[in-house]
Protein backbone atom coordinates (compact mmCIF):
# COMPACT_ATOMS: atom_id res chain seq x y z
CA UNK A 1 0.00 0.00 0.00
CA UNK A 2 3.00 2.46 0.85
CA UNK A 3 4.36 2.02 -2.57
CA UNK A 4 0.40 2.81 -4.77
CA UNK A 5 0.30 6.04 -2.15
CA UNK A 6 3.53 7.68 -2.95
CA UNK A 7 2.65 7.92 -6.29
CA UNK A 8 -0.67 10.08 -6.01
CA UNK A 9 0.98 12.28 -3.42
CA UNK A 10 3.61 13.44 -6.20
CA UNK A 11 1.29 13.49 -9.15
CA UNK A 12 -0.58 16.14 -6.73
CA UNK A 13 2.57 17.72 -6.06
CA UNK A 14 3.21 17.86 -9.98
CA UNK A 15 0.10 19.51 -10.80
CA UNK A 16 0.16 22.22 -7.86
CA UNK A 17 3.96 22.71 -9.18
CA UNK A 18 2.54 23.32 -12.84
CA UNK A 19 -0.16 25.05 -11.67
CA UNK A 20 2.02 27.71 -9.82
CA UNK A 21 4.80 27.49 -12.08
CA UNK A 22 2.29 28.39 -15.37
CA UNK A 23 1.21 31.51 -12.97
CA UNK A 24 4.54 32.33 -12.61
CA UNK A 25 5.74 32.35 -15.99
CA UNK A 26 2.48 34.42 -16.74
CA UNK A 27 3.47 36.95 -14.22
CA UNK A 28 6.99 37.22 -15.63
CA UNK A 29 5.66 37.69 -19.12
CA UNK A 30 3.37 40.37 -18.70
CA UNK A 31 6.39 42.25 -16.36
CA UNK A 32 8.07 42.08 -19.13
CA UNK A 33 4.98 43.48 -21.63
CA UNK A 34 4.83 46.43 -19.33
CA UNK A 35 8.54 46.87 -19.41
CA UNK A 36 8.40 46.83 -22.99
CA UNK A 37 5.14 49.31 -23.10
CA UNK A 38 7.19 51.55 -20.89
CA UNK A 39 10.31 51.78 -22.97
CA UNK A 40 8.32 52.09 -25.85
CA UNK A 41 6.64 55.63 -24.26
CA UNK A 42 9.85 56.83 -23.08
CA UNK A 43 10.96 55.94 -26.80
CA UNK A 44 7.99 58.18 -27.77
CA UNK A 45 8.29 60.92 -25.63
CA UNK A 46 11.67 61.51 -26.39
CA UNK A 47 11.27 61.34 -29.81
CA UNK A 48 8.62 64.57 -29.25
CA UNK A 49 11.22 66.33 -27.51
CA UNK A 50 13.78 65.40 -30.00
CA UNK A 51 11.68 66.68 -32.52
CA UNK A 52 10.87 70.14 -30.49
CA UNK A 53 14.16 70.66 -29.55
CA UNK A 54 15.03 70.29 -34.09
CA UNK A 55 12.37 73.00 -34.21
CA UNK A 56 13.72 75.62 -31.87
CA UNK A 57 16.74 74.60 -33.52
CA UNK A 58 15.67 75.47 -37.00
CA UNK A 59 13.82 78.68 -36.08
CA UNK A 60 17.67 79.87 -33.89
CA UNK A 61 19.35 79.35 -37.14
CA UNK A 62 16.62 81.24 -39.43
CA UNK A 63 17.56 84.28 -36.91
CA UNK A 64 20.92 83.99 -36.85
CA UNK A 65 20.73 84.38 -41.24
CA UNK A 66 18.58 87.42 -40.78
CA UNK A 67 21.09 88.95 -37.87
CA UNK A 68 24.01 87.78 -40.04
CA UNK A 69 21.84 89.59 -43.30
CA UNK A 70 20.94 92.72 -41.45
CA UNK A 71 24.59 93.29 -40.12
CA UNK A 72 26.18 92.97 -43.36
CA UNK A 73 23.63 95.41 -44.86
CA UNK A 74 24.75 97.50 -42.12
CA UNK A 75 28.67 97.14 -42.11
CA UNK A 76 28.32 97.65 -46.04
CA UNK A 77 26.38 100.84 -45.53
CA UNK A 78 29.52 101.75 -43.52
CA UNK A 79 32.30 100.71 -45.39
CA UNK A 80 30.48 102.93 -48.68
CA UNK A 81 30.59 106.03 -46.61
CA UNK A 82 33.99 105.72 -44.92
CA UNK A 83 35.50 104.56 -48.83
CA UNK A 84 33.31 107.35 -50.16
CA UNK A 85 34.68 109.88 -48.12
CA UNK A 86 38.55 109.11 -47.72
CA UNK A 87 38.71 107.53 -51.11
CA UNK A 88 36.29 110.62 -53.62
CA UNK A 89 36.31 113.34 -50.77
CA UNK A 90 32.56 112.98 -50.26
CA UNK A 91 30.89 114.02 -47.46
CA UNK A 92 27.49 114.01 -46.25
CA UNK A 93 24.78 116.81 -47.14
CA UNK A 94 22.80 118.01 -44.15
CA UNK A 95 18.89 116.92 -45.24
CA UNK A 96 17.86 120.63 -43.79
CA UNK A 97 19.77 122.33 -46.68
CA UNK A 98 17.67 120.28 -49.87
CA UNK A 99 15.37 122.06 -51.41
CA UNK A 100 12.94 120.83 -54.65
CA UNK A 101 11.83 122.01 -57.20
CA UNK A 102 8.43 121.59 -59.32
CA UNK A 103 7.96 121.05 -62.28
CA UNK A 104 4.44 121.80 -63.30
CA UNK A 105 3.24 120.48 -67.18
């Protein structure tokens, strides 16, 4: 009789180890699901600030060209008078002196 026992106690031990160890595996998958869903919005949220950040960086460079335009407009208005003057002997007419004239048809 000892030895027909011993075999039904481990088949029950068998199927409560299955039992929990199908559970476990379960658990351990859907860890790792969340894991995964997790790096996958940290993926995504970086990829939006990634994609801000390219923005800002277009719109710094599209006022650096207009600084970089409006300066050399500027520096060239410069150089024309200061050549003008040193190189021809021009100077600059006071606006108050100008006077027009009309011509009427």
């Amino acid at each position: 009789m000892s030895t027909i026992a011993q075999p039904a106690l481990r088949r029950a031990r068998v199927g409560r180890g299955t039992f929990t160890g199908g559970v476990f595996w379960i658990l351990v998958i859907a860890v790792l699901l969340a894991g995964v869903v997790a790096v996958n919005v940290l993926v995504l949220r970086l990829n939006v600030q990634l994609d801000d950040l390219r923005r800002d960086r277009a719109e710094l460079k599209a006022e650096i060209a207009t600084a970089r335009a409006q300066l050399s407009s500027a520096s060239a208005n410069a150089r024309i008078e200061t050549e003008a003057a040193s190189k021809l002997g021009l100077v600059r007419h006071d606006p108050n002196q100008t006077t027009f004239l009309r011509l009427d048809p």
